[in-house]
Protein backbone atom coordinates (compact mmCIF):
# COMPACT_ATOMS: atom_id res chain seq x y z
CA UNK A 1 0.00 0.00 0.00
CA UNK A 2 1.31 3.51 -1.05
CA UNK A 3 1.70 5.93 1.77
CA UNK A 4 -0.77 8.49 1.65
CA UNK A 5 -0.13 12.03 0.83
CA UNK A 6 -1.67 14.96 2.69
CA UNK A 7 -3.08 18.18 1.41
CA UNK A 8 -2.90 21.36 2.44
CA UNK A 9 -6.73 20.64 3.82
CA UNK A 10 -6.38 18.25 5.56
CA UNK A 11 -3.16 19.43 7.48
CA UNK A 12 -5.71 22.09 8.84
CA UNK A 13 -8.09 19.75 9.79
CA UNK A 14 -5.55 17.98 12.49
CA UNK A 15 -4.43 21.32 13.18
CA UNK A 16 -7.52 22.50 14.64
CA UNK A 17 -8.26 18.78 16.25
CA UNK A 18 -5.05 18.71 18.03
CA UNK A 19 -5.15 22.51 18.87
CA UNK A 20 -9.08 21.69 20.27
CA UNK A 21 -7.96 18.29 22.12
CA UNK A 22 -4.57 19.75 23.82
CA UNK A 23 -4.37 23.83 23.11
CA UNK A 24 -1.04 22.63 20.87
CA UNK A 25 -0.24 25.38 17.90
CA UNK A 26 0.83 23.16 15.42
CA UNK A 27 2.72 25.13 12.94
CA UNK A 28 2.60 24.48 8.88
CA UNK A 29 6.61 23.44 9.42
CA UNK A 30 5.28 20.64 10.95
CA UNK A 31 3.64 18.93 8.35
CA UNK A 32 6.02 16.13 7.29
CA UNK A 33 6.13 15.60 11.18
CA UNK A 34 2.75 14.49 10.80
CA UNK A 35 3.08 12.92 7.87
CA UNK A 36 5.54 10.49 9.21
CA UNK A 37 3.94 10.01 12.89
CA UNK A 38 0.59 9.01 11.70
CA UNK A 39 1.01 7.59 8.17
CA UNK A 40 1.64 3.65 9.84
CA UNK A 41 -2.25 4.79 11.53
CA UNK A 42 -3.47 4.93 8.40
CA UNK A 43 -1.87 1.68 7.00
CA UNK A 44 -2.87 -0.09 10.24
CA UNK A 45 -6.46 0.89 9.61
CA UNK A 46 -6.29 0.08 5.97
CA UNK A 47 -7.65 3.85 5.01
CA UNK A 48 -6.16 5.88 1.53
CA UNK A 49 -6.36 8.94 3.19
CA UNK A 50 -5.69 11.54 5.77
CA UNK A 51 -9.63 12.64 5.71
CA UNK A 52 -10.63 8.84 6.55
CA UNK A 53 -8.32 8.74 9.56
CA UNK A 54 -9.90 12.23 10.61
CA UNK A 55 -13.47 11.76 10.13
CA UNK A 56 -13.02 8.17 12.48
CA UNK A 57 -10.93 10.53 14.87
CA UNK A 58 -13.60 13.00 14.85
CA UNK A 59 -16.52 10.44 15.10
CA UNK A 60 -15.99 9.84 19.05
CA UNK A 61 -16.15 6.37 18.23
CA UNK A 62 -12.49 5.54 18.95
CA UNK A 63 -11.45 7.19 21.77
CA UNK A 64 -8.78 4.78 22.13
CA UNK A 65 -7.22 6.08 18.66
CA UNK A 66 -7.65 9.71 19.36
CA UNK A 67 -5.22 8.88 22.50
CA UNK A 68 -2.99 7.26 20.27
CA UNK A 69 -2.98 10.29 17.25
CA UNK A 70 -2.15 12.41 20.64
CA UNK A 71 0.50 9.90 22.06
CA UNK A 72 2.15 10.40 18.37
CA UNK A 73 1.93 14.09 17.78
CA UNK A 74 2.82 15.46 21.89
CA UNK A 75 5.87 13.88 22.39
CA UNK A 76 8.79 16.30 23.62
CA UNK A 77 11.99 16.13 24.40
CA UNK A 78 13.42 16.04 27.93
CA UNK A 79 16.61 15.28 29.79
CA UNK A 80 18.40 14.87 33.16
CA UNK A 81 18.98 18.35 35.28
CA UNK A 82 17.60 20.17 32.26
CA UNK A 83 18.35 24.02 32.93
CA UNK A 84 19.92 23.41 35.94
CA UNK A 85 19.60 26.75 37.49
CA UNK A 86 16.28 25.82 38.41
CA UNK A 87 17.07 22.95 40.74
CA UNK A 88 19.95 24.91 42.11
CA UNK A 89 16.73 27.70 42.81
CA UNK A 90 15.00 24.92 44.60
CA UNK A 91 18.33 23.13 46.73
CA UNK A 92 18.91 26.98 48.04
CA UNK A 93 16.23 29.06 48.30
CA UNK A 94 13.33 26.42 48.60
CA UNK A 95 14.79 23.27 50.68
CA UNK A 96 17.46 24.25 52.54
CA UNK A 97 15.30 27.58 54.45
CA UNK A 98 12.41 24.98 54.26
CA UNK A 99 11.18 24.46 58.77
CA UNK A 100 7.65 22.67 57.78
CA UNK A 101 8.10 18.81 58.64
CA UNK A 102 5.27 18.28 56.65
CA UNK A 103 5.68 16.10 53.02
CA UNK A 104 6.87 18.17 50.56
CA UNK A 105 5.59 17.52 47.73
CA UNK A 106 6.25 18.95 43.91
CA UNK A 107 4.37 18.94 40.26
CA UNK A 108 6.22 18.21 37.56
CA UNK A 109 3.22 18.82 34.33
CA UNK A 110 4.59 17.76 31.14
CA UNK A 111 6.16 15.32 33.00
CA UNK A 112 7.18 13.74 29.38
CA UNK A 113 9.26 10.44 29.88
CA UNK A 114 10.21 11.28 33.24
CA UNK A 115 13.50 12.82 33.74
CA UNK A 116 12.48 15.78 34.83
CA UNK A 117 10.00 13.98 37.85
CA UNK A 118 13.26 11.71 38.49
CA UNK A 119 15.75 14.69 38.60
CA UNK A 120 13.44 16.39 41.51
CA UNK A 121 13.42 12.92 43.24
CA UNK A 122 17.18 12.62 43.22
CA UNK A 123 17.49 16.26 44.64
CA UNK A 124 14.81 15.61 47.24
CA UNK A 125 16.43 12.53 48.76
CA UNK A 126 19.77 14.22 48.92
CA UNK A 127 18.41 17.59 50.52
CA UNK A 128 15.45 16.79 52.70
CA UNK A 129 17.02 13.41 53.49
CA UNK A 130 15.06 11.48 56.52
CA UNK A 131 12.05 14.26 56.04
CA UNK A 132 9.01 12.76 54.08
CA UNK A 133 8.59 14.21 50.34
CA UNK A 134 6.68 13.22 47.13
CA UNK A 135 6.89 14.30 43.26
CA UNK A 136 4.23 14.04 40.78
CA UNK A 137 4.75 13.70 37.30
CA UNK A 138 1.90 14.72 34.42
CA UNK A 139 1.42 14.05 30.80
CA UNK A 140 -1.42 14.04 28.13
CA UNK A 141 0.60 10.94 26.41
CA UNK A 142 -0.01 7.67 27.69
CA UNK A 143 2.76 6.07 25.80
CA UNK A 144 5.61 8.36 27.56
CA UNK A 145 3.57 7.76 31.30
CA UNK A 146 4.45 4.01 30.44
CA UNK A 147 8.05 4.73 30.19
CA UNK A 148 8.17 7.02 32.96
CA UNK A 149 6.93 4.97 35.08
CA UNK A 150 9.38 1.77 34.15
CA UNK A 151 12.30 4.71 34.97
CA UNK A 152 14.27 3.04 32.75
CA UNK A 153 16.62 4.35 29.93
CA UNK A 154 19.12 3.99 27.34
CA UNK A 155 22.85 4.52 29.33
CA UNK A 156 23.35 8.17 26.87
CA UNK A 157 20.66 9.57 28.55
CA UNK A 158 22.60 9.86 32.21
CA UNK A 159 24.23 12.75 30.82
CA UNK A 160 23.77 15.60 33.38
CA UNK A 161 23.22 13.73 36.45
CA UNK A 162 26.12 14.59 39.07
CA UNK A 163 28.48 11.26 39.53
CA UNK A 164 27.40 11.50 43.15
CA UNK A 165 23.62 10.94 42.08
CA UNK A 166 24.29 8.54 39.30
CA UNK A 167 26.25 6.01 41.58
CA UNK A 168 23.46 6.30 44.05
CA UNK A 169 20.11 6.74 42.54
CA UNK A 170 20.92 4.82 39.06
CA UNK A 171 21.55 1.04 38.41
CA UNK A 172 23.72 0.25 35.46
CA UNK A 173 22.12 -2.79 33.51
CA UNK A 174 24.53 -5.75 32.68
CA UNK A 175 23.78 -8.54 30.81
CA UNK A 176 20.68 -8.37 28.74
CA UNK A 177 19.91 -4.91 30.56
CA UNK A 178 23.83 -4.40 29.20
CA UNK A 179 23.25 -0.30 28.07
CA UNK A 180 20.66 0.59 30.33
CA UNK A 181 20.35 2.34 33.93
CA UNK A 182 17.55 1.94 36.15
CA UNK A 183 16.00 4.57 38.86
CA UNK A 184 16.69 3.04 41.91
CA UNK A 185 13.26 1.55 43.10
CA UNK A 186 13.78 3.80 46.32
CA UNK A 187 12.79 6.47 44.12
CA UNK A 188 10.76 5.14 42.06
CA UNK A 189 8.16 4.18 45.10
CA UNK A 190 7.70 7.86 45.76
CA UNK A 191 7.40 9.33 42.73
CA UNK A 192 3.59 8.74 40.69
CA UNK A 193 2.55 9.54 37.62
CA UNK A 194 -1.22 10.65 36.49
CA UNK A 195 -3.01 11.46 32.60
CA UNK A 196 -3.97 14.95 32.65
CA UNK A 197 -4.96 17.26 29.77
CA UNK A 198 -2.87 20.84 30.90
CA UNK A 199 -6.07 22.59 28.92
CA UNK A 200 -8.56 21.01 31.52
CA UNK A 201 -10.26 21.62 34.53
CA UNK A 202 -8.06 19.40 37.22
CA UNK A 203 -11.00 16.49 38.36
CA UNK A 204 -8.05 14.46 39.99
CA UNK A 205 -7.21 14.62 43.57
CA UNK A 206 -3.57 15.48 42.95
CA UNK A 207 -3.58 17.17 46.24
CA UNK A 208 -1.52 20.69 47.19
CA UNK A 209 2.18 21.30 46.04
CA UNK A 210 4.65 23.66 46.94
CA UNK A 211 6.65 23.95 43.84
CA UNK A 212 5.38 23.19 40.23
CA UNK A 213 7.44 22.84 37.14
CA UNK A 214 5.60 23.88 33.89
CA UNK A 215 8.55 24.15 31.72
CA UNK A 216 9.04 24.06 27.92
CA UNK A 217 5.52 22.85 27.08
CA UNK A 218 4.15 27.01 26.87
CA UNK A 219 5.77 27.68 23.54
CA UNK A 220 3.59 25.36 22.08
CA UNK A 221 0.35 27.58 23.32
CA UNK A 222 -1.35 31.08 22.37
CA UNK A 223 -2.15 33.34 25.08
CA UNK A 224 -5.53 32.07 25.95
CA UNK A 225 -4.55 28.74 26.17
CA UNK A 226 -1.83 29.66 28.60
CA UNK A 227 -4.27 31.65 30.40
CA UNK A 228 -6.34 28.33 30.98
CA UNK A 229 -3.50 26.26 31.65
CA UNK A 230 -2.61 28.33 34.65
CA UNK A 231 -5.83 29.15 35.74
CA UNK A 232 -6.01 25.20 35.60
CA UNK A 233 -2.71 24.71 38.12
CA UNK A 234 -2.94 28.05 40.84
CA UNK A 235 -5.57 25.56 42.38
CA UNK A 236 -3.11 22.82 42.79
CA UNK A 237 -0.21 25.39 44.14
CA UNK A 238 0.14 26.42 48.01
CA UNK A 239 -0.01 29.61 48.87
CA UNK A 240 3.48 31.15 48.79
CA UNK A 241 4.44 28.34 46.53
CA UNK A 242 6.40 28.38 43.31
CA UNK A 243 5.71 27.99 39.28
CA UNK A 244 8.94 27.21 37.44
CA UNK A 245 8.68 27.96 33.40
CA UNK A 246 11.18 27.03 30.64
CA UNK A 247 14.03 29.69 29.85
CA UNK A 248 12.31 30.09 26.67
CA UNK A 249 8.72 30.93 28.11
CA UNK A 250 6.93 34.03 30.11
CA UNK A 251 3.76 34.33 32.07
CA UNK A 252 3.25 38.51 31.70
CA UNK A 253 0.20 39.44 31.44
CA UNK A 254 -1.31 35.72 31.51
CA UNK A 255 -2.09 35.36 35.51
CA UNK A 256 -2.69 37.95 37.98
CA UNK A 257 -2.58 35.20 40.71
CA UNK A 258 1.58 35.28 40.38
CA UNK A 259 4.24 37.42 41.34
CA UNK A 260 7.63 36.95 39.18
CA UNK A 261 10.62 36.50 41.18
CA UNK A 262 12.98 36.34 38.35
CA UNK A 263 13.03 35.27 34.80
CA UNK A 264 11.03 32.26 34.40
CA UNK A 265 10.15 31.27 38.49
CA UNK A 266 6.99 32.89 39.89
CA UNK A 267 5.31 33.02 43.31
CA UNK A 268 1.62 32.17 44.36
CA UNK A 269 0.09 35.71 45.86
């Protein structure tokens, strides 16, 4: 079977679907992106053409497919101690003032495949150490919750965690896990992961946090969809708490509910 071409049409029909079903501006550079993420959909479901696959993705019938077209088209790229100013924010001027002995606990939305959630772990257990804590990790793709919750990755991507941390949070594979490392399973118990749609009204009982991470996942919206994003989150944040936003990004004029600190790290009023 020939792989389908896609017109100019039909690119701006999954525009608007994925900009409706996840706020995401998907921009006309990104139509051989497309192309090559969902063309093996349409071969698996036997259609000619991109309007087939959208009409049964608009249908509501296969909800289970409309996951899988968002699985396909949402996935971004993370790393270890990505922008590492930000955690060195969080060691000094969050955790190491920090007197409640409460849990602390910390979002990270966009949570991806996990290296982000599994960074914060590693920097919990080494600064709070015997106090209780707890990091949350977010995504709209199912297929990169899977991973994140296995914690486990291909040995190239420990580049950027601190020898220290590596030698005591990772375990190197060896035999047939030869070119692997593992999260340690200490903290991999206290770290969860949870589906959630940014562009939604939260219905889960994530609880209170004092620190979310929202980074590198606002270029991707327009104003009013960042508006509703962190309209969506303030609920989740304690007051006095913290939003952290990618180096690229800015919040001004999006939320009165914030104060800005500094470039990219905002307080709860």
């Amino acid at each position: 079977m020939q792989a389908p071409a896609i017109t100019d049409q039909e690119f701006g029909l999954f525009q608007r679907l994925i900009y409706k079903i996840a706020g995401i501006n998907l921009a006309d550079s990104k139509k051989v992106l497309l192309v090559g993420r969902l063309q093996k959909r349409l071969r698996h479901h036997q259609l000619d053409t991109f309007t087939q696959y959208y009409r049964m993705l608009a249908s509501g019938q296969h909800p289970d497919e409309l996951q899988t077209m968002v699985d396909l088209l949402t996935t971004n790229e993370t790393y270890f101690f990505r922008e590492p100013k930000h955690f060195d924010f969080l060691i000094e001027e969050i955790l190491r003032p920090r007197r409640n002995p409460g849990t602390f606990r910390i979002l990270s939305a966009a949570s991806s495949t996990g290296e982000e959630a599994y960074t914060m772990a590693m920097v919990l257990a080494e600064n709070l150490k015997n106090s209780p804590w707890e990091v949350v990790g977010t995504d709209i793709s199912t297929q990169v919750l899977e991973k994140a919750r296995r914690g486990h990755y291909p040995l190239e991507r420990n580049e950027g965690i601190p020898p220290a941390y590596l030698s005591r949070y990772c375990l190197k594979g060896v035999r047939s896990q030869e070119g692997t490392f593992l999260i340690s399973s200490e903290l991999r118990k206290r770290v969860s992961f949870h589906h959630l749609n940014l562009t939604l009204p939260v219905t889960q009982d994530l609880g209170i946090f004092e620190v979310i991470f929202l980074r590198n996942v606002m270029i991707y919206f327009d104003s009013d969809t960042k508006r509703k994003v962190v309209g969506n989150l303030l609920p989740l944040l304690a007051p006095g708490g913290y939003l952290i936003i990618g180096h690229s990004e800015t919040l001004n004029g999006i939320s009165d509910g914030l104060i800005a600190l500094r470039p990219t790290i905002y307080q709860k009023a």
